[in-house]
N, C-alpha and C. Protein backbone atom coordinates (compact mmCIF):
# COMPACT_ATOMS: atom_id res chain seq x y z
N UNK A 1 1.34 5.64 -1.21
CA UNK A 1 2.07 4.48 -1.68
C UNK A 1 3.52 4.64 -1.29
N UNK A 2 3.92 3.69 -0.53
CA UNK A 2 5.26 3.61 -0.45
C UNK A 2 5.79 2.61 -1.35
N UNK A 3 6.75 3.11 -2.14
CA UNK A 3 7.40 2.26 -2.89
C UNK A 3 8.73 2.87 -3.84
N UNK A 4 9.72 2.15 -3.94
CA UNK A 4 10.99 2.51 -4.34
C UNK A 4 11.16 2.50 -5.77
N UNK A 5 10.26 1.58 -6.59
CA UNK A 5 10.38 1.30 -7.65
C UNK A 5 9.84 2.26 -8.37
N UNK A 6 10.99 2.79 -9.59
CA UNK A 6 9.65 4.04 -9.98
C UNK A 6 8.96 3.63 -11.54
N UNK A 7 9.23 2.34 -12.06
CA UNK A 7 7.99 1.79 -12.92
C UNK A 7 7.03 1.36 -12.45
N UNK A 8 7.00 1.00 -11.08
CA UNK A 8 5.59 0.65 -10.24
C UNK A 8 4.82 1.97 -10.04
N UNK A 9 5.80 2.85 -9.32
CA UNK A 9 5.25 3.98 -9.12
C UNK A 9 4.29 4.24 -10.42
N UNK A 10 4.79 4.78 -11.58
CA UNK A 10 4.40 4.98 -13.02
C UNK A 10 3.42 4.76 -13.30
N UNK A 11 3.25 2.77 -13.10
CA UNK A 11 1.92 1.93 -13.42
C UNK A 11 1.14 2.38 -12.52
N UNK A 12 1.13 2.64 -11.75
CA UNK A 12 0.15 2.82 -10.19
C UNK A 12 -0.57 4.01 -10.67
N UNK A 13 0.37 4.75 -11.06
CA UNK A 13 -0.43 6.25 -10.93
C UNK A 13 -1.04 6.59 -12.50
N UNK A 14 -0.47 5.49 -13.46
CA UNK A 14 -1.30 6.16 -14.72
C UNK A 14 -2.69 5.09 -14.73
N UNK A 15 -2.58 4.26 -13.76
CA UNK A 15 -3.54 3.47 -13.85
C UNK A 15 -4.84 3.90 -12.62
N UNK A 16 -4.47 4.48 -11.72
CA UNK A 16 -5.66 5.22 -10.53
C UNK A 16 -6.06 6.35 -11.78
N UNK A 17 -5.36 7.14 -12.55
CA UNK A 17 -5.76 8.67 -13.22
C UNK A 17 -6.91 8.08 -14.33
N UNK A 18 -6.52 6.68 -14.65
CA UNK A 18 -7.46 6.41 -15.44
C UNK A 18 -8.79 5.67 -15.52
N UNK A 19 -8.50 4.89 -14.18
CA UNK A 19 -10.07 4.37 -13.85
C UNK A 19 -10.51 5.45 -12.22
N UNK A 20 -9.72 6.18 -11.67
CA UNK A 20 -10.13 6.60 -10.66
C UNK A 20 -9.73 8.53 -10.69
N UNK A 21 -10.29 8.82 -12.11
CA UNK A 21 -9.52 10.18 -11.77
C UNK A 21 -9.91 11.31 -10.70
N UNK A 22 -10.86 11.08 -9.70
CA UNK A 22 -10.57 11.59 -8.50
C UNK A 22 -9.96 11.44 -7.29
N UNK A 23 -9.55 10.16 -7.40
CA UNK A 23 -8.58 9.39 -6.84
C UNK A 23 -7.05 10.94 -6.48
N UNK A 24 -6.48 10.71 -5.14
CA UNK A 24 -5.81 11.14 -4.99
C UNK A 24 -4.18 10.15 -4.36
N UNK A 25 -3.51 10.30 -5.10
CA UNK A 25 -2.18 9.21 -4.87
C UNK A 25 -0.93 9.88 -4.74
N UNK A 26 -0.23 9.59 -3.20
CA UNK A 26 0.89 10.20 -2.94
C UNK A 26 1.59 9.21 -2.82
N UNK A 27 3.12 9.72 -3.26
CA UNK A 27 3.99 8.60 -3.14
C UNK A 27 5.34 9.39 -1.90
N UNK A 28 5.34 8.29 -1.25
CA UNK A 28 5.96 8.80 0.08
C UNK A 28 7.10 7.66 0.11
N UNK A 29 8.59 8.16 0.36
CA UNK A 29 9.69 7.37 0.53
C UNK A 29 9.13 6.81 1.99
N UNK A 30 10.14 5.43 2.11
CA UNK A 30 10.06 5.44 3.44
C UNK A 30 10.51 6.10 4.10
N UNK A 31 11.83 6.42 4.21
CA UNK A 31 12.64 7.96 5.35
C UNK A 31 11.67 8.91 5.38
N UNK A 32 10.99 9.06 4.86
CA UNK A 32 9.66 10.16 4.72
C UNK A 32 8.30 10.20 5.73
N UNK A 33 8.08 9.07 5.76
CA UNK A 33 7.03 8.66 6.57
C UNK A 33 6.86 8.48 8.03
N UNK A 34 7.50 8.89 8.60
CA UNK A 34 7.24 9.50 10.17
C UNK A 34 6.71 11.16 9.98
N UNK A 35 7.62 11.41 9.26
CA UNK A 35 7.34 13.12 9.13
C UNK A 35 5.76 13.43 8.17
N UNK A 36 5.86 12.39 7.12
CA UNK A 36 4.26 12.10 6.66
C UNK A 36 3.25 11.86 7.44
N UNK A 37 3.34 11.14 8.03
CA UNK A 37 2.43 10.81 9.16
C UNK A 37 1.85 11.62 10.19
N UNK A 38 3.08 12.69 10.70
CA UNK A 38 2.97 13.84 12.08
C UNK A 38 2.41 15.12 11.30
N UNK A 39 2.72 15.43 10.02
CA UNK A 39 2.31 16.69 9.35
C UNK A 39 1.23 16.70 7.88
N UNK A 40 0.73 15.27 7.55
CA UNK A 40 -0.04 15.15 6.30
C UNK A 40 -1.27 15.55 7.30
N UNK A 41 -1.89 16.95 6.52
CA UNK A 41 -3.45 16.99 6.86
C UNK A 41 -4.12 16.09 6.43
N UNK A 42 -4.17 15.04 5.74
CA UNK A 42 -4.96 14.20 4.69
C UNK A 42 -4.33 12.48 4.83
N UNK A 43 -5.57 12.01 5.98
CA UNK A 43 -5.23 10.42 6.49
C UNK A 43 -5.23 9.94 5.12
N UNK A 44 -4.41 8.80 4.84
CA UNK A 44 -4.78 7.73 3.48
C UNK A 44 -5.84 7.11 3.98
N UNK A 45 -7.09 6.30 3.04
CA UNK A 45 -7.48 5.41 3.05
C UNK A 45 -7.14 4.27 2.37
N UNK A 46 -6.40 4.26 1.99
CA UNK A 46 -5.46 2.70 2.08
C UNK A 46 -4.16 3.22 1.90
N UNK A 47 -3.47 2.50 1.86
CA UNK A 47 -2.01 2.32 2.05
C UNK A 47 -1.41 1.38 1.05
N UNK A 48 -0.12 1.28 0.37
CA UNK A 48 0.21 0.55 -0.72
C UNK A 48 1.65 0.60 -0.25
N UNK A 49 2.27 -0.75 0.12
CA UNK A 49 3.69 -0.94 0.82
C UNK A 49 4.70 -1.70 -0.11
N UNK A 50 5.20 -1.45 -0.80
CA UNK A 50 6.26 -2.61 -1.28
C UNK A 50 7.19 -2.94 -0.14
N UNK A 51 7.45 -4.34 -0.47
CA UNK A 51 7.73 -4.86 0.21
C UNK A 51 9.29 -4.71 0.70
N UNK A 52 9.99 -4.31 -0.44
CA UNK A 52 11.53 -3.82 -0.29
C UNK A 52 11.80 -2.58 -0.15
N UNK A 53 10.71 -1.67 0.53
CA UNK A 53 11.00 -0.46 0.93
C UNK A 53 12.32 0.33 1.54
N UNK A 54 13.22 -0.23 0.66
CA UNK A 54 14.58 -0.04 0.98
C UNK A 54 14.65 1.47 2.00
N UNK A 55 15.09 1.81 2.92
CA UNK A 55 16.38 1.22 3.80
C UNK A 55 15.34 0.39 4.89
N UNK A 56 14.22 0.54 4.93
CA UNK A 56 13.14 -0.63 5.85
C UNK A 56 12.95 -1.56 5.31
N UNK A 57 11.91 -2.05 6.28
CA UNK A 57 11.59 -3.73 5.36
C UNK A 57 9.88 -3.17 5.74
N UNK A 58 9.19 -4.06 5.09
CA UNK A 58 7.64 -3.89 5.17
C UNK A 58 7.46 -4.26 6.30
N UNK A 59 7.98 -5.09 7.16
CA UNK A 59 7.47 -5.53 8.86
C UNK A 59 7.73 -4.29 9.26
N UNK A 60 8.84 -3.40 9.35
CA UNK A 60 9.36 -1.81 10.02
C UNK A 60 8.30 -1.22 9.71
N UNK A 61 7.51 -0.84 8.69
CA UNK A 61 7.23 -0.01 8.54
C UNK A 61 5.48 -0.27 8.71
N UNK A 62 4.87 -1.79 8.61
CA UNK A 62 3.97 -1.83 8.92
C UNK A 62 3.41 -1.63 10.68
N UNK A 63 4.51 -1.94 11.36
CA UNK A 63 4.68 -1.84 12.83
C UNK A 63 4.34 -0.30 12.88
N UNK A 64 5.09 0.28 12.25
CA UNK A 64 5.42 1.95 12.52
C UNK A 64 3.81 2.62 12.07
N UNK A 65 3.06 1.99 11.00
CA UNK A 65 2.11 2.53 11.14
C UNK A 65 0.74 1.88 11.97
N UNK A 66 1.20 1.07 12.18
CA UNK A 66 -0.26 0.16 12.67
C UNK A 66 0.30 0.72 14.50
N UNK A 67 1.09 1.27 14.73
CA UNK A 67 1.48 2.27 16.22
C UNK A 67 1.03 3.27 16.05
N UNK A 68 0.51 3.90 14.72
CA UNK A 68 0.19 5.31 15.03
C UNK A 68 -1.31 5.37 15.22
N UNK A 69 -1.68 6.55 16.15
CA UNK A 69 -2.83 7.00 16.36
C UNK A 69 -3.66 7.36 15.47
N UNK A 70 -4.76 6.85 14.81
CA UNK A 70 -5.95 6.37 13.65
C UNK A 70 -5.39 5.82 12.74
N UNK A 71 -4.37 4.55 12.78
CA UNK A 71 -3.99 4.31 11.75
C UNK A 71 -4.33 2.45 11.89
N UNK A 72 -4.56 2.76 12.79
CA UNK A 72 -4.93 0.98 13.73
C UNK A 72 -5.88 -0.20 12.59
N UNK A 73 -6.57 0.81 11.92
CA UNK A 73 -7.45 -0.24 10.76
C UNK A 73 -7.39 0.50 9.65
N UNK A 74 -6.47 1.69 9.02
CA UNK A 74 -6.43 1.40 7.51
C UNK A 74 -5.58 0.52 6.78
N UNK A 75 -6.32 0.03 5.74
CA UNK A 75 -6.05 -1.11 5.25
C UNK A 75 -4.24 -0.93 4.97
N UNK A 76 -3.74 -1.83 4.77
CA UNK A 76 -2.32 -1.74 4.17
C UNK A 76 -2.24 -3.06 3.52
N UNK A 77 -1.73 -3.05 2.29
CA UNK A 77 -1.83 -3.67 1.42
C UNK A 77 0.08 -3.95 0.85
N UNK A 78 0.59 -4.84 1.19
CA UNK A 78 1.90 -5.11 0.60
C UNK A 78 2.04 -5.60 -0.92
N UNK A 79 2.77 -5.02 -1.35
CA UNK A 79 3.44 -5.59 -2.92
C UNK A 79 4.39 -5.70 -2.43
N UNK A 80 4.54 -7.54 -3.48
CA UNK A 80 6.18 -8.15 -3.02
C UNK A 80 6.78 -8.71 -4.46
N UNK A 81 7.25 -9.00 -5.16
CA UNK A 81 7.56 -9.75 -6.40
C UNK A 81 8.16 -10.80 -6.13
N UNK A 82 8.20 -11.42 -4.95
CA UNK A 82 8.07 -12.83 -4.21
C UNK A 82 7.03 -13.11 -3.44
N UNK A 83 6.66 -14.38 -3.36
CA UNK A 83 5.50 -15.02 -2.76
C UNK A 83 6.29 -16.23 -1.75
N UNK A 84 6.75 -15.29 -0.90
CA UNK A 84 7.31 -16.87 0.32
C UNK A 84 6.60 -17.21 1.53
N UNK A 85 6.19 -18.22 1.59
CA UNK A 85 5.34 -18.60 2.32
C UNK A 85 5.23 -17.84 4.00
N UNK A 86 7.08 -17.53 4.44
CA UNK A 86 7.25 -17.02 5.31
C UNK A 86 6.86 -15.38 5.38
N UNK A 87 7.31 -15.07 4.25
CA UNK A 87 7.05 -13.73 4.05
C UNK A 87 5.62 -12.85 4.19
N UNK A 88 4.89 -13.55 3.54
CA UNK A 88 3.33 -13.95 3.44
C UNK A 88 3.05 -13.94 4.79
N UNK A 89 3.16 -15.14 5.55
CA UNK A 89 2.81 -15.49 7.00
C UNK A 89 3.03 -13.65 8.17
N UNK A 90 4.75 -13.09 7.70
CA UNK A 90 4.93 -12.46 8.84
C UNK A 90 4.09 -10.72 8.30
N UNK A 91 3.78 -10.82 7.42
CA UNK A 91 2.96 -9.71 6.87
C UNK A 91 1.92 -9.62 7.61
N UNK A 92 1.09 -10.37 6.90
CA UNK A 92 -0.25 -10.83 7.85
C UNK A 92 0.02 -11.01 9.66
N UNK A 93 0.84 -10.93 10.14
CA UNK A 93 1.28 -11.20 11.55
C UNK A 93 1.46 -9.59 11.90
N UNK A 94 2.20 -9.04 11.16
CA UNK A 94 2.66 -7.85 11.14
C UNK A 94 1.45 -6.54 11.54
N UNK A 95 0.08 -7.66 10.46
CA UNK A 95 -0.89 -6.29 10.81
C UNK A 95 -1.48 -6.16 9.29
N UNK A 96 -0.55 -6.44 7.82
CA UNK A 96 -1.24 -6.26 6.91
C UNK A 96 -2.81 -7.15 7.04
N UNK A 97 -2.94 -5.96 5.89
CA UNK A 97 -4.47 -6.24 5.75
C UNK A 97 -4.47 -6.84 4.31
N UNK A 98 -3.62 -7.52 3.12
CA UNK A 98 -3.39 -7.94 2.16
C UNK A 98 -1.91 -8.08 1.62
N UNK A 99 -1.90 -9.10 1.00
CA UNK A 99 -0.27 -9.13 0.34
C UNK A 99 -0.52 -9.67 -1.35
N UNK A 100 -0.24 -8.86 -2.01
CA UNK A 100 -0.54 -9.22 -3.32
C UNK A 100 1.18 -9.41 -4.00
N UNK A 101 0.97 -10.47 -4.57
CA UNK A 101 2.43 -10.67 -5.47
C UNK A 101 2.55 -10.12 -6.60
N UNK A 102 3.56 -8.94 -7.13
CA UNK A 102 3.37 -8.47 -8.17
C UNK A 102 3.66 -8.92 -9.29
N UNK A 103 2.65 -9.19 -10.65
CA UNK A 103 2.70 -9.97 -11.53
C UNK A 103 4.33 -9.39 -12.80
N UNK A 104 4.68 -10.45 -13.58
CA UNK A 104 5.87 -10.02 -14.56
C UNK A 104 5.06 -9.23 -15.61
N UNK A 105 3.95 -9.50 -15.99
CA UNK A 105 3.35 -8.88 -17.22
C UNK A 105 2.92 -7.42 -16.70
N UNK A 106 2.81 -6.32 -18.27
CA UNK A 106 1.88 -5.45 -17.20
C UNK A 106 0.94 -5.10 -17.81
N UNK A 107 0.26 -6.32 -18.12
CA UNK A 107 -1.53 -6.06 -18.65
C UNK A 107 -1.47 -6.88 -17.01
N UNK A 108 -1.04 -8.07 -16.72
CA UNK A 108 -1.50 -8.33 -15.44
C UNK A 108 -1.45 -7.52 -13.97
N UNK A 109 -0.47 -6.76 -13.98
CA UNK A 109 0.31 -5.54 -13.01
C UNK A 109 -0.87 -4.72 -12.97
N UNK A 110 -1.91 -4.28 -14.24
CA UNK A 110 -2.89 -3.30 -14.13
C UNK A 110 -4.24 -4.52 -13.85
N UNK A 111 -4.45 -5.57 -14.45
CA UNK A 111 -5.18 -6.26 -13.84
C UNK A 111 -5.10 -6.33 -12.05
N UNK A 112 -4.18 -6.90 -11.66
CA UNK A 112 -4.46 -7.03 -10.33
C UNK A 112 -4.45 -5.50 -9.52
N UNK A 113 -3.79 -4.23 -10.13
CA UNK A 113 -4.36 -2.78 -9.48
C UNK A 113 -5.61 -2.64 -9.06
N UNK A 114 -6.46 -2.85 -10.59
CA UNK A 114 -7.67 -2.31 -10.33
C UNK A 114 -8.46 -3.36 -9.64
N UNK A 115 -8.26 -5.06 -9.90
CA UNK A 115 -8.74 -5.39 -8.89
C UNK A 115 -9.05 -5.07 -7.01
N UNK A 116 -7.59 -5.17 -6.66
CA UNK A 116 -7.69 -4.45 -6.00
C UNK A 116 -8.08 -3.23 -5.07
N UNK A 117 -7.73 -2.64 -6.33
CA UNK A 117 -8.42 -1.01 -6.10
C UNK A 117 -10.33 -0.72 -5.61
N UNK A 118 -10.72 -1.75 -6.91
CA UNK A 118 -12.06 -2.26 -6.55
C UNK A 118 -12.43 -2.60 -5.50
N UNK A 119 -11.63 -3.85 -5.05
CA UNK A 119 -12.15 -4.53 -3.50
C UNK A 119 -12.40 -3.55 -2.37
N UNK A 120 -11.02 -2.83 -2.39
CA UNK A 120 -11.02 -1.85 -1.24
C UNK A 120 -11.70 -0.76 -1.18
N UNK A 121 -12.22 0.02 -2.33
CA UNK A 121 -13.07 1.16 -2.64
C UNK A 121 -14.37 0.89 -2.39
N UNK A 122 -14.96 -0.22 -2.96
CA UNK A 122 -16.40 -0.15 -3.40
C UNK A 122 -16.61 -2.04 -2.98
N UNK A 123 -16.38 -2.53 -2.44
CA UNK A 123 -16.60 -4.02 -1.66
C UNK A 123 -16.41 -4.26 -0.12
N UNK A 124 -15.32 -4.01 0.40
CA UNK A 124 -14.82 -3.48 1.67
C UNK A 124 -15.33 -2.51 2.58
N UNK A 125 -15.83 -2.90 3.89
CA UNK A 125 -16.78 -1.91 4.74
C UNK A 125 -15.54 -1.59 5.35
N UNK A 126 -15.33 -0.44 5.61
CA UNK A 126 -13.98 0.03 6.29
C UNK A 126 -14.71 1.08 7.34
N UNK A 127 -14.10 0.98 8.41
CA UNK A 127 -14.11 2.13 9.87
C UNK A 127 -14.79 3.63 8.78
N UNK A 128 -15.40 4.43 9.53
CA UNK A 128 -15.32 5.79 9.10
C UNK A 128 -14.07 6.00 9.72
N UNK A 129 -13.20 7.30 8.83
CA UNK A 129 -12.37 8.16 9.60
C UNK A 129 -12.65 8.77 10.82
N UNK A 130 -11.89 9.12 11.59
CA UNK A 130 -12.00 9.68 13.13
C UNK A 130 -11.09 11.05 12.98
């Protein structure tokens, strides 16, 4: 998960420990993630981008991974706490594979996680790893 926010972070991770406790969740700055990428023994199977990945933007960084070698179809999934039509559009252009708007409540914030979490785990036919 890339993400700057660290009450997202928080929700994210007390909410995978509790419906997914084998679930494994790293949280990686963006300045981090080239060097994540060249030295993590352990590919993600999905990816979790906010969208204000401050000092990048989610287009930088979705480019940067959808360039790397086996990274061409894991899913990446943007959180934005705006829904602009443009924004939306250049995501999906970009390469994401989802853009979810993050809700104000956080019974809804853990609602749409585990939705989520669901789709992509146990609904979603995804590539084997290589």
């Amino acid at each position: 998960m890339i993400e700057n926010d660290e009450d997202d972070r928080f929700l994210t991770q007390e909410n995978f420990q509790k419906d997914w406790p084998k679930a494994v969740i790293e949280f990686v700055s963006p300045s981090e993630l080239p060097l994540y990428l060249k030295e993590s023994g352990n590919k993600p199977h999905l990816i979790l981008l906010s969208m204000n990945a401050r000092p990048y933007t989610a287009l930088d960084l979705i480019a940067q991974l959808r360039g790397e070698q086996g990274y061409e179809s894991t899913p990446i999934i943007v959180l934005s706490e705006s829904a602009q039509p443009e924004e939306i559009k250049a995501c999906y252009s970009a390469g994401a594979s989802s853009f979810i708007k993050k809700p104000a409540s956080y019974s809804n914030t853990l609602f749409k996680i585990k939705t989520f979490i669901d789709y992509w785990s146990q609904t979603a036919e995804l590539p084997l790893s290589i």
